[in-house]
C-alpha atoms as a PDB file:
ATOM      1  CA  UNK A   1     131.590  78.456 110.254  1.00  0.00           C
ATOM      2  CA  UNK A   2     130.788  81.367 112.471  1.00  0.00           C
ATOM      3  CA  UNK A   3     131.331  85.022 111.078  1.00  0.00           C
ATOM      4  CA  UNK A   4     134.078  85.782 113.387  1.00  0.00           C
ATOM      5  CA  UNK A   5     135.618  82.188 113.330  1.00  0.00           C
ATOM      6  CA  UNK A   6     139.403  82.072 111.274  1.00  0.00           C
ATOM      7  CA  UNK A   7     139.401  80.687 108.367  1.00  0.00           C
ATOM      8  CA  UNK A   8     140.498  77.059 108.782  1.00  0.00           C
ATOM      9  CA  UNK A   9     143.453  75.018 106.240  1.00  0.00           C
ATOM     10  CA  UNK A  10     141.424  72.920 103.826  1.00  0.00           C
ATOM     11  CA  UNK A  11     142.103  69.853 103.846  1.00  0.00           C
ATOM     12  CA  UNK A  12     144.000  68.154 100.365  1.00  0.00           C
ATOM     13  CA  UNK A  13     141.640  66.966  97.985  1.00  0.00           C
ATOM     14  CA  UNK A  14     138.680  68.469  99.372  1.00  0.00           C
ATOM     15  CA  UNK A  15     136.499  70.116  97.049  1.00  0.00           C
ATOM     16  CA  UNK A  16     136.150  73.973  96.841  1.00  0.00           C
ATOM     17  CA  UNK A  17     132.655  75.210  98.333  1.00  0.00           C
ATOM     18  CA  UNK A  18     130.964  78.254  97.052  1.00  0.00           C
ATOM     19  CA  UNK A  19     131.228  81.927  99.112  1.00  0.00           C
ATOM     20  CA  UNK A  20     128.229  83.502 100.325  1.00  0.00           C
ATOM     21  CA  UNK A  21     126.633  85.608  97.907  1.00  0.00           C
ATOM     22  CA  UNK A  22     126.522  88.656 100.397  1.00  0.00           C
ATOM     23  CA  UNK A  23     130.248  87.593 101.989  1.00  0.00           C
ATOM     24  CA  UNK A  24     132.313  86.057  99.120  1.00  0.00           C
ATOM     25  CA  UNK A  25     135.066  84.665 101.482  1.00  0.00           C
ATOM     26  CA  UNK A  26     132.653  82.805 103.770  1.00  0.00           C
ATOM     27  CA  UNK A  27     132.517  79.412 102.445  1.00  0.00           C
ATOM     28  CA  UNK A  28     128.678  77.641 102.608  1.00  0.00           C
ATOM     29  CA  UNK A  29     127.169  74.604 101.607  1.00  0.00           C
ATOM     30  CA  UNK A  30     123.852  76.404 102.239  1.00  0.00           C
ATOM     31  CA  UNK A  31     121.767  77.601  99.072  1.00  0.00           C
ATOM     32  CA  UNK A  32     118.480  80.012  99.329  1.00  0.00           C
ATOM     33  CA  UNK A  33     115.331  77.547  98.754  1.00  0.00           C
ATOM     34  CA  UNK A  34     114.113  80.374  96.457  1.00  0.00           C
ATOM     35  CA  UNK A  35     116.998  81.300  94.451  1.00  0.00           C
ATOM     36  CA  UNK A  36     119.222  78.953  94.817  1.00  0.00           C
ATOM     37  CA  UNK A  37     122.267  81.278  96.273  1.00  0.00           C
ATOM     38  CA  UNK A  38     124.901  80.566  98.523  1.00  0.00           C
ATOM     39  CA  UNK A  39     124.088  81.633 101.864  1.00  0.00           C
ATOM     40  CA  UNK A  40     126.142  81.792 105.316  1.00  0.00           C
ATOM     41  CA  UNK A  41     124.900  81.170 108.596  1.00  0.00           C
ATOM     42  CA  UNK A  42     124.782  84.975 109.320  1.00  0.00           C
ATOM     43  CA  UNK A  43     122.712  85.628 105.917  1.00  0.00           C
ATOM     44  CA  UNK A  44     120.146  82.531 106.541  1.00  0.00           C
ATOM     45  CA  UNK A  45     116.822  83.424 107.060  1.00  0.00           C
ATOM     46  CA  UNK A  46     114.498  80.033 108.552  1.00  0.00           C
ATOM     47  CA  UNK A  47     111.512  79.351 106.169  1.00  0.00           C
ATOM     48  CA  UNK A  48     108.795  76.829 106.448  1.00  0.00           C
ATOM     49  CA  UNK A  49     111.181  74.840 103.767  1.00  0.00           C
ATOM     50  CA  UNK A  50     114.714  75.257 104.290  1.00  0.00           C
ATOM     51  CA  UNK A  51     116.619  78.580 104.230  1.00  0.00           C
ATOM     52  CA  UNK A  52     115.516  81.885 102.455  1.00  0.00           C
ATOM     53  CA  UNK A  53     118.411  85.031 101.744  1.00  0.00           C
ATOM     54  CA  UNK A  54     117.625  88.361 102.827  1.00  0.00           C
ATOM     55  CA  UNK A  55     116.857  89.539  99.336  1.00  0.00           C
ATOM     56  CA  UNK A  56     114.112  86.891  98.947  1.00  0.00           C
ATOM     57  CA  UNK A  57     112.122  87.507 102.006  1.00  0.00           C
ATOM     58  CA  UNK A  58     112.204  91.544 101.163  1.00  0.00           C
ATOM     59  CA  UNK A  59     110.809  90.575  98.209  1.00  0.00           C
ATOM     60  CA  UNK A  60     108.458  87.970  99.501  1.00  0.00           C
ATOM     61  CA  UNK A  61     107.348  90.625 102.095  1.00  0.00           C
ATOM     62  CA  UNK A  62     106.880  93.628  99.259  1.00  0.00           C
ATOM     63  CA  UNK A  63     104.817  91.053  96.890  1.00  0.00           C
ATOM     64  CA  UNK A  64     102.713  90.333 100.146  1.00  0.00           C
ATOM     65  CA  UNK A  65      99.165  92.132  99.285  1.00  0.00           C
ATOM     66  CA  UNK A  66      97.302  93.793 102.936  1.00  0.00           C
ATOM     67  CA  UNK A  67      94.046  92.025 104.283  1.00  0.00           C
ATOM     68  CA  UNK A  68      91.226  93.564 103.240  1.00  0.00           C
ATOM     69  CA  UNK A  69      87.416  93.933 104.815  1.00  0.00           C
ATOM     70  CA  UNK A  70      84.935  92.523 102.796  1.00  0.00           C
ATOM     71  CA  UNK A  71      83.717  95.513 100.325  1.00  0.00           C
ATOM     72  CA  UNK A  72      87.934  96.576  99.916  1.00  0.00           C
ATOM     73  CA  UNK A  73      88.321  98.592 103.069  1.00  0.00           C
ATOM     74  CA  UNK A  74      92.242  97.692 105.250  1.00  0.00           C
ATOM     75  CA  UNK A  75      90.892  96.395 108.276  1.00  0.00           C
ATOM     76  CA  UNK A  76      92.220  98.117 112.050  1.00  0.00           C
ATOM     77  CA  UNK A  77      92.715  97.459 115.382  1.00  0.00           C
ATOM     78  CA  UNK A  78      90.063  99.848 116.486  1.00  0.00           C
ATOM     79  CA  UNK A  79      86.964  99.193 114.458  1.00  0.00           C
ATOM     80  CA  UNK A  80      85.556 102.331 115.966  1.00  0.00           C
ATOM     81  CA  UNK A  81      88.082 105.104 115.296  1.00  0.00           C
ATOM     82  CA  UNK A  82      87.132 107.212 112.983  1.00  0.00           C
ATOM     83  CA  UNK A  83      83.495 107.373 114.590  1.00  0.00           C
ATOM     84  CA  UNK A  84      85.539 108.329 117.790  1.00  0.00           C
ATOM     85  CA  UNK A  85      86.706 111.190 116.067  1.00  0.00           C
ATOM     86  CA  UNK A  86      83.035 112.307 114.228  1.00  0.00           C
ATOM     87  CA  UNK A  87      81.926 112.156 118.235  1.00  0.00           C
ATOM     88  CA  UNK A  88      84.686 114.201 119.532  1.00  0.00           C
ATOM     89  CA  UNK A  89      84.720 116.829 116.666  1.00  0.00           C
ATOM     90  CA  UNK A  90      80.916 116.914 116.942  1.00  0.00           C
ATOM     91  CA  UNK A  91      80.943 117.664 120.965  1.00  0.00           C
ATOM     92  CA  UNK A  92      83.597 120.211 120.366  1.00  0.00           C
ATOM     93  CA  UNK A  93      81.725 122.338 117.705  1.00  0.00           C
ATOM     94  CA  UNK A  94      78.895 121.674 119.643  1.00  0.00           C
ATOM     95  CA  UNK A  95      81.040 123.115 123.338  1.00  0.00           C
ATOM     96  CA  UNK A  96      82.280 126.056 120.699  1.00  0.00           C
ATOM     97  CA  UNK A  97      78.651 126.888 119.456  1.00  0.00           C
ATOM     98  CA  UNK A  98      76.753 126.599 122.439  1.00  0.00           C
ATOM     99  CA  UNK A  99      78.550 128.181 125.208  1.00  0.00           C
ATOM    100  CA  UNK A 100      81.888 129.635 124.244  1.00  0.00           C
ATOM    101  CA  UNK A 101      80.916 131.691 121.312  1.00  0.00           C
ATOM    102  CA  UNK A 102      77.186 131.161 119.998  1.00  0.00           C
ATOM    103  CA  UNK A 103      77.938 133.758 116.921  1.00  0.00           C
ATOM    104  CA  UNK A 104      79.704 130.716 115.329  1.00  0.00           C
ATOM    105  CA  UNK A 105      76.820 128.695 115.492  1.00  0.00           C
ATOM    106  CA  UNK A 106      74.776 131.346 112.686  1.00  0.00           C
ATOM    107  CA  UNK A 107      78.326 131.329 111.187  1.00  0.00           C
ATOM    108  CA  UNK A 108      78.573 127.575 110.558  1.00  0.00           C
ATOM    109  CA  UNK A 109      74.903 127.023 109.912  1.00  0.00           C
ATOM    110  CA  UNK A 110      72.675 126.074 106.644  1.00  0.00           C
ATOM    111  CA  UNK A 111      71.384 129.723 106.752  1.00  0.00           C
ATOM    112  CA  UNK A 112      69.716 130.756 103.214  1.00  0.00           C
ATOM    113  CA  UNK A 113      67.857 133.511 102.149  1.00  0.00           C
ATOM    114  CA  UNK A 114      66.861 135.845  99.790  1.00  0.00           C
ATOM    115  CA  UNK A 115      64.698 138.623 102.000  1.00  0.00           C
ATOM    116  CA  UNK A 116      66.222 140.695 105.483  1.00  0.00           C
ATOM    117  CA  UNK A 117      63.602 142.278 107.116  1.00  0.00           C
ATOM    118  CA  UNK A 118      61.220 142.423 104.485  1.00  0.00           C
ATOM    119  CA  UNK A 119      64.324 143.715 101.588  1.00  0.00           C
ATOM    120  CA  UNK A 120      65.404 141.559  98.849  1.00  0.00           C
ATOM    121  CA  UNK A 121      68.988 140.971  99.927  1.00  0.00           C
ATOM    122  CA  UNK A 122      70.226 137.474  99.339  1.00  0.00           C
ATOM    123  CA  UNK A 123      72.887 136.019 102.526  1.00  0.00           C
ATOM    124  CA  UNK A 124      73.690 132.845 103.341  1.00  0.00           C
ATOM    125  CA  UNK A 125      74.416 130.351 100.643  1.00  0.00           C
ATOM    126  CA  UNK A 126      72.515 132.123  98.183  1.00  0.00           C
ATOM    127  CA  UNK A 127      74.965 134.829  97.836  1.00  0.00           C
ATOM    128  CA  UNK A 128      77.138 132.120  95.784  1.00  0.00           C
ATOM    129  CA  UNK A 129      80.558 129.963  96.284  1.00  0.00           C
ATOM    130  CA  UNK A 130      81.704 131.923  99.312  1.00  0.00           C
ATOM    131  CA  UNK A 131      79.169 130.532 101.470  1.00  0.00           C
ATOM    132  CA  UNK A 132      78.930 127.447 100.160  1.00  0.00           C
ATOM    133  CA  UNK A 133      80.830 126.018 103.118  1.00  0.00           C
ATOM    134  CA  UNK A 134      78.099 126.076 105.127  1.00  0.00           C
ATOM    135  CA  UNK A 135      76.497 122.891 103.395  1.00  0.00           C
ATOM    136  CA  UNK A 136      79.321 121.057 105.003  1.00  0.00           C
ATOM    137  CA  UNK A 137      80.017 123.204 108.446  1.00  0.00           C
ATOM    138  CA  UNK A 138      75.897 122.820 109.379  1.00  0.00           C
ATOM    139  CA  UNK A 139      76.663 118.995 109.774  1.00  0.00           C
ATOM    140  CA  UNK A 140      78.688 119.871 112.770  1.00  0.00           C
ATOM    141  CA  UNK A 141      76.699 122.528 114.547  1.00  0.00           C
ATOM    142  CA  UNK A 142      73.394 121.475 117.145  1.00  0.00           C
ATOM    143  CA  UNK A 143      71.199 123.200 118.499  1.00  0.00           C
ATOM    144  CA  UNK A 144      71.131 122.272 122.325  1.00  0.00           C
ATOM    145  CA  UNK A 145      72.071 118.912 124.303  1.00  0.00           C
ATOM    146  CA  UNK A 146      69.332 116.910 123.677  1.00  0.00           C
ATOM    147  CA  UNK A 147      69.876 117.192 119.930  1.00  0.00           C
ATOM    148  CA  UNK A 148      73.579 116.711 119.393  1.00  0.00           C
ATOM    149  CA  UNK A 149      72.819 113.442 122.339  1.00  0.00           C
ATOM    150  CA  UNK A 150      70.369 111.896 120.160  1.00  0.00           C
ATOM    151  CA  UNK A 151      72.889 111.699 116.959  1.00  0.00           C
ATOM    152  CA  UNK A 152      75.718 111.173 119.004  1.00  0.00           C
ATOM    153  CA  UNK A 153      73.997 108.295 120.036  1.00  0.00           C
ATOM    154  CA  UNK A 154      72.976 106.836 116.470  1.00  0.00           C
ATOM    155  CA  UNK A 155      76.274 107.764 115.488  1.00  0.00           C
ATOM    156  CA  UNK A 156      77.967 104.973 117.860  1.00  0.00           C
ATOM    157  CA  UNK A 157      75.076 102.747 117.164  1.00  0.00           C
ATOM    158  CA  UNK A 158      75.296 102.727 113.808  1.00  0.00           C
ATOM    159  CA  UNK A 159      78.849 103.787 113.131  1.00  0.00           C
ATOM    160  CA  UNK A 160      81.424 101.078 114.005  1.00  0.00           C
ATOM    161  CA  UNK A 161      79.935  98.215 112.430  1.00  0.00           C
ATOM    162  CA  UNK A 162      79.789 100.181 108.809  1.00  0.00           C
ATOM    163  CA  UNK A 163      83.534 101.007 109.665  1.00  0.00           C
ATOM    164  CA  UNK A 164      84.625  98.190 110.202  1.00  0.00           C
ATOM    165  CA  UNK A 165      83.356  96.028 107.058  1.00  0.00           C
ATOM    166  CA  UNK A 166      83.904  99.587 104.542  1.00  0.00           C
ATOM    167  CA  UNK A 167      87.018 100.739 106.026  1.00  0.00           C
ATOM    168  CA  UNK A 168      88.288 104.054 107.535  1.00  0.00           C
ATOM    169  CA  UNK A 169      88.437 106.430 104.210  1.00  0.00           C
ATOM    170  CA  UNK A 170      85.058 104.906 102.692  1.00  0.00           C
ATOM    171  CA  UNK A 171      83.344 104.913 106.054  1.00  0.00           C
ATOM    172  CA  UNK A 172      84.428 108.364 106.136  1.00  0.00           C
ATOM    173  CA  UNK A 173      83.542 109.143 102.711  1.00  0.00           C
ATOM    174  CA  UNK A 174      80.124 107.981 102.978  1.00  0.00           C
ATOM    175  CA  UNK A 175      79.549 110.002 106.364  1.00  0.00           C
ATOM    176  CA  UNK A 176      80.150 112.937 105.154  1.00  0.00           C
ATOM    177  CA  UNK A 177      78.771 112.491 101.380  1.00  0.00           C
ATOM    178  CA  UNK A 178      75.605 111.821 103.188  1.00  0.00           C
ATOM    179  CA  UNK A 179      75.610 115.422 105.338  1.00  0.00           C
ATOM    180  CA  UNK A 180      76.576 117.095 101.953  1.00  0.00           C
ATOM    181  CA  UNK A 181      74.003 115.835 100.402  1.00  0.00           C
ATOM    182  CA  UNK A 182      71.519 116.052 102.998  1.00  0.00           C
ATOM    183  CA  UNK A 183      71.951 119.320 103.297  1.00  0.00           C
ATOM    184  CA  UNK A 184      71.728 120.088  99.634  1.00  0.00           C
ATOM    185  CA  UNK A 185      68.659 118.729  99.400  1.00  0.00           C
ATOM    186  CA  UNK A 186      67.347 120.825 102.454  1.00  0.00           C
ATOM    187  CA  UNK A 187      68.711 124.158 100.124  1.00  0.00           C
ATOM    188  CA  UNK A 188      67.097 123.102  97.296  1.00  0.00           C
ATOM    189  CA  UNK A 189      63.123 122.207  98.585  1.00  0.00           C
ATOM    190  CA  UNK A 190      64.294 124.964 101.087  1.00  0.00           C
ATOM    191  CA  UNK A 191      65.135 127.701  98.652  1.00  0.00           C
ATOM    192  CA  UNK A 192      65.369 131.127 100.159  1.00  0.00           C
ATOM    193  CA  UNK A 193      64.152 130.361 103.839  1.00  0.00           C
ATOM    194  CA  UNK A 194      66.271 127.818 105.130  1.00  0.00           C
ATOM    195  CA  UNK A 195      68.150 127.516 108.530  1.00  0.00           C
ATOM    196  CA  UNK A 196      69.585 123.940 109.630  1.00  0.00           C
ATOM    197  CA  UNK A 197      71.853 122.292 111.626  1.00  0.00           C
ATOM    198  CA  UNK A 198      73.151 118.793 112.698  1.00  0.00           C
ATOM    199  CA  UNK A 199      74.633 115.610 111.432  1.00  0.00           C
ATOM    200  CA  UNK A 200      71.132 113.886 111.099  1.00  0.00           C
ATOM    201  CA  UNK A 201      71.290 113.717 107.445  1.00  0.00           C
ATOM    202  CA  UNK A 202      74.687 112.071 107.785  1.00  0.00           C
ATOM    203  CA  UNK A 203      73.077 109.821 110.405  1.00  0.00           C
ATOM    204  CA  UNK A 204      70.298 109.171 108.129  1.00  0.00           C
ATOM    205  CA  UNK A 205      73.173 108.203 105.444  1.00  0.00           C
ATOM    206  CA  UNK A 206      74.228 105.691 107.993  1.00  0.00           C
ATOM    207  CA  UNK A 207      70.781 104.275 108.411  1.00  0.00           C
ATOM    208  CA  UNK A 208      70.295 103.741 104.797  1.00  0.00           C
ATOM    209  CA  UNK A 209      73.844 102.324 103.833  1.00  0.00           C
ATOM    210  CA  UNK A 210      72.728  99.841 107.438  1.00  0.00           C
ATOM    211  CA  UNK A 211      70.131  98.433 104.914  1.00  0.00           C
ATOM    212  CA  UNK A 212      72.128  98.207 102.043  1.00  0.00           C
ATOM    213  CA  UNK A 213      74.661  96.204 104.119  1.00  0.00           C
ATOM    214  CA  UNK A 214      71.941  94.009 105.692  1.00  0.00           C
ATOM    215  CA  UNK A 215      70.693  93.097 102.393  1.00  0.00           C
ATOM    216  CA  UNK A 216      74.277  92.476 101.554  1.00  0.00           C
ATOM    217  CA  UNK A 217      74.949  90.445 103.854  1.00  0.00           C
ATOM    218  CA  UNK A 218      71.502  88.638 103.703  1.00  0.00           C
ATOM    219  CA  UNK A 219      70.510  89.948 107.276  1.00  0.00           C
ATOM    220  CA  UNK A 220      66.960  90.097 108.275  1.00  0.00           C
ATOM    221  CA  UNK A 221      65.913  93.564 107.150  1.00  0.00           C
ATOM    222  CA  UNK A 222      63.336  93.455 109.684  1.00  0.00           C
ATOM    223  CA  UNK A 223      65.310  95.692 112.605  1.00  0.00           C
ATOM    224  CA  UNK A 224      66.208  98.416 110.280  1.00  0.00           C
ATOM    225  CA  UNK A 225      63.387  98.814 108.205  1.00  0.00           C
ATOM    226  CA  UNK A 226      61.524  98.939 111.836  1.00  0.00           C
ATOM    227  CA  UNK A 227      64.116 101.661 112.983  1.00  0.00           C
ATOM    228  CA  UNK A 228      63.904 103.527 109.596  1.00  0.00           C
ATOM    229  CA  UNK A 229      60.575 103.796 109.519  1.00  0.00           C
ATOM    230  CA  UNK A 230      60.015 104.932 113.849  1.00  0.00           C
ATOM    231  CA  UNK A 231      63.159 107.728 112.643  1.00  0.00           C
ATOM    232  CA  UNK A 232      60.961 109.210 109.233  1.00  0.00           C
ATOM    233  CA  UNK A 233      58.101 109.146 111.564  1.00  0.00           C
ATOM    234  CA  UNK A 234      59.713 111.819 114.048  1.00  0.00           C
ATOM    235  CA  UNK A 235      61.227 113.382 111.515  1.00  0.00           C
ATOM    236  CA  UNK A 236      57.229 114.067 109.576  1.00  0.00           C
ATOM    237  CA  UNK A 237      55.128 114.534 112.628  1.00  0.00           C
ATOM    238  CA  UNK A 238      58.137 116.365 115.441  1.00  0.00           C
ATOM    239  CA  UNK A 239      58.050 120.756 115.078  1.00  0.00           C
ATOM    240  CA  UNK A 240      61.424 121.755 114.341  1.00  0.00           C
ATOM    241  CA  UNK A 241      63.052 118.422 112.808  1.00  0.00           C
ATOM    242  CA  UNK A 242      64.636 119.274 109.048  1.00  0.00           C
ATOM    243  CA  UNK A 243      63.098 116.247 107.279  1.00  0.00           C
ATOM    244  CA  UNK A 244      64.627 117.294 104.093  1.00  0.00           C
ATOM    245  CA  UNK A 245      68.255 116.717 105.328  1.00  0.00           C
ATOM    246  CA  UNK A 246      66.860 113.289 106.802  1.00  0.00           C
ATOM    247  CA  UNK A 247      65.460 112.372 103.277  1.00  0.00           C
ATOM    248  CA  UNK A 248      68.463 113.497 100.792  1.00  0.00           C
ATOM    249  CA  UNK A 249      70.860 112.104 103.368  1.00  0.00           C
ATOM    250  CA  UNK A 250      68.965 108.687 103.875  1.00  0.00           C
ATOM    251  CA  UNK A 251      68.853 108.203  99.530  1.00  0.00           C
ATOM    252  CA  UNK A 252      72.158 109.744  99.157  1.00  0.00           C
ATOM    253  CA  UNK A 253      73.619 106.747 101.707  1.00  0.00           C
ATOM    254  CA  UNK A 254      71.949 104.224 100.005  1.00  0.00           C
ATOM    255  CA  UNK A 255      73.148 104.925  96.855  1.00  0.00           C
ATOM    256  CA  UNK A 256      76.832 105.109  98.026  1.00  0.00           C
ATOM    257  CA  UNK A 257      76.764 102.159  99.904  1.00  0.00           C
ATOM    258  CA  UNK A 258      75.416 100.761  97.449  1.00  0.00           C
ATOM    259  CA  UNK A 259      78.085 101.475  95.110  1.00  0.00           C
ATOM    260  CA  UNK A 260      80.613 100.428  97.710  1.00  0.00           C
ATOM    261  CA  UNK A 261      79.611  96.959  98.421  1.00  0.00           C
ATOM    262  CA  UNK A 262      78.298  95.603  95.232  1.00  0.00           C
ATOM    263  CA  UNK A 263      81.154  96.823  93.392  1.00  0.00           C
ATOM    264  CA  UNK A 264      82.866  94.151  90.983  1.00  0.00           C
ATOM    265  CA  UNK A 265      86.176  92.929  92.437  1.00  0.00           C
ATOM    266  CA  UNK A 266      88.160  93.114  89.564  1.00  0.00           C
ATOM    267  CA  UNK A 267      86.725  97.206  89.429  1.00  0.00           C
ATOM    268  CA  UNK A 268      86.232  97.728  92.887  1.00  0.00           C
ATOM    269  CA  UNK A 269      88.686 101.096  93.200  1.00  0.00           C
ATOM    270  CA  UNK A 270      87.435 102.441  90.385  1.00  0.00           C
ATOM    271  CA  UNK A 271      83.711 101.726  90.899  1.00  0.00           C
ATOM    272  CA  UNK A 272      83.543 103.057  94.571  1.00  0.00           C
ATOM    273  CA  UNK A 273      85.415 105.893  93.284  1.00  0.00           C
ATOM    274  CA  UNK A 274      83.017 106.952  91.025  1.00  0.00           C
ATOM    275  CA  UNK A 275      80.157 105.681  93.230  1.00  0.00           C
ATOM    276  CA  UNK A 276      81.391 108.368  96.151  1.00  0.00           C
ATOM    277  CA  UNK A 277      82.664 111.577  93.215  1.00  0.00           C
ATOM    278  CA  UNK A 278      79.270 111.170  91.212  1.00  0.00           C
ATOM    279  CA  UNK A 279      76.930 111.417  94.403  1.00  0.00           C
ATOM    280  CA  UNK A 280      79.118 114.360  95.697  1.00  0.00           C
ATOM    281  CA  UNK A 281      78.800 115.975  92.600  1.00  0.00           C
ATOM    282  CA  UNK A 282      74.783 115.666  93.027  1.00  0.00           C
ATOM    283  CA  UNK A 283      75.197 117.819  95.734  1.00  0.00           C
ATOM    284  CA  UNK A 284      77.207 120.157  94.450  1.00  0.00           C
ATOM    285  CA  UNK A 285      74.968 120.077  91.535  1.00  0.00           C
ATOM    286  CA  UNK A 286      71.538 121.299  93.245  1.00  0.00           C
ATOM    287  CA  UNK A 287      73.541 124.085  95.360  1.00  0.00           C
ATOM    288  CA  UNK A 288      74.902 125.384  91.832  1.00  0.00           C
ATOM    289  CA  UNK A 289      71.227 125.307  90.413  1.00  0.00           C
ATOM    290  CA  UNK A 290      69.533 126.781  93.079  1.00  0.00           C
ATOM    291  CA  UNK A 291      71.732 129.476  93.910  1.00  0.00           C
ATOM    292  CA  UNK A 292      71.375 130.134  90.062  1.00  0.00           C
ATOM    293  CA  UNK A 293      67.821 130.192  90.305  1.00  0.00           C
ATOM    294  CA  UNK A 294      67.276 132.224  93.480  1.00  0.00           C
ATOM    295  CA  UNK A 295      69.515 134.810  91.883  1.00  0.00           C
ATOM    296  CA  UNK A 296      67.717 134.583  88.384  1.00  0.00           C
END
């Protein structure tokens, strides 16, 4: 019987069918294949078996859990996002820094020291918590074209394919745990003469979390050990290049992809969790100490 159709005499002697669960006076012969209610024609919803009510496939559809990537991450149409967004914030520090106003640059960079002109005057991140920003701004900030095209470039090659098996938050996470800690580590060998800038200890992260996932995965480690070791080269025998933001950023990736992907299932939230807080809190950790120290 159609929802608009009158209701039609009933014949003697014919037995009474039940009413729709949702529309009492619509008589069905129709039950749910989950629940067993009566359902009309308007309330039937087609299953692979039978007939399912509306109530049933909401709660089919809320009990449903998400596909997940490999090491927990929800997987995306773009596999590349947020590294398209790393590449466009970089460029537009980078456009800000550069050419529009270059003060921001000394603003946004690792600067540390504990001398000015020959007088004992901490600045920088040595003078304490309100300039402790610049551990995570100097990720951000390059120091001409050539440099902020050579990490742009590792950033795409080495980006998307650890976002899309992590995930958009732990891809994330790891990115910029990496520059944190990178630059951290550059403070603390650095001490009280340190100026820095650019995402290479983030890209470094990358590089090291690349191995992690190759060994993972049980990928021939040959291609990135090759490309670690041609990168730690540069970064030892090139004038200029921070090699201490290359090395805390490369161990401080490893370690939190490590966490990520060899996490126990039945744990895995918690574990990467704690994997990604605890090797933050490293790097918050040596700033605290040194800036203690420097100002001991």
């Amino acid at each position: 019987m159609l929802p608009d159709e009158p209701v039609r005499p009933r014949p003697e002697g014919t037995a009474q069918l039940p009413g729709c669960y949702r529309h009492p006076e619509r008589e069905t012969g129709i039950g749910c294949a989950r629940c067993g209610r009566p359902i009309c024609p308007e309330c039937m919803v087609s299953a692979s078996v039978g007939f399912h009510c509306p109530d049933c496939v909401r709660g089919g559809a809320a009990e449903t859990r998400p596909a997940r990537t490999r090491f927990g991450g929800l997987p995306s149409a773009d596999g590349a996002l947020v590294t398209k967004v790393l590449i466009g914030v970089n460029l537009a520090v980078f456009l800000l820094t550069e050419y529009l106003s270059p003060a921001w640059g000394v603003r946004l960079a690792l600067l540390s020291g504990t001398h000015l002109g020959g007088v004992p005057v901490r600045y920088g991140v040595a003078v304490g918590p309100d300039e402790w920003y610049r551990i995570v701004t100097a990720m951000f900030v390059h120091s001409g074209p050539f440099h902020i095209l050579m990490n742009m470039v590792s950033l795409w090659v080495l980006g998307p394919q650890l976002e899309r098996v992590l995930g958009r938050m732990r891809y994330l996470a790891l990115y910029l745990v990496s520059g944190v800690v990178g630059n951290a580590f550059a403070y603390v060998v650095g001490g009280g003469t340190v100026f820095s800038v650019g995402a290479s200890g983030a890209i470094f992260g990358l590089l090291g979390a690349t191995a992690v996932l190759f060994r993972a995965t049980r990928t021939p480690l040959g291609p990135v050990i090759a490309l670690l070791v041609f990168n730690l080269v540069i970064s030892f025998s090139v004038a200029g290049i921070d090699w201490r933001a290359h090395i805390g950023g490369l161990v401080a990736g490893g370690l939190t992809a490590y966490g990520l992907m060899y996490a126990p299932r039945d744990r895995r939230g918690l574990v990467q969790g704690l994997t990604v807080g605890g090797v933050f809190a490293l790097g918050v950790l040596m700033v605290v100490v040194e800036t203690a120290r420097l100002g001991g």
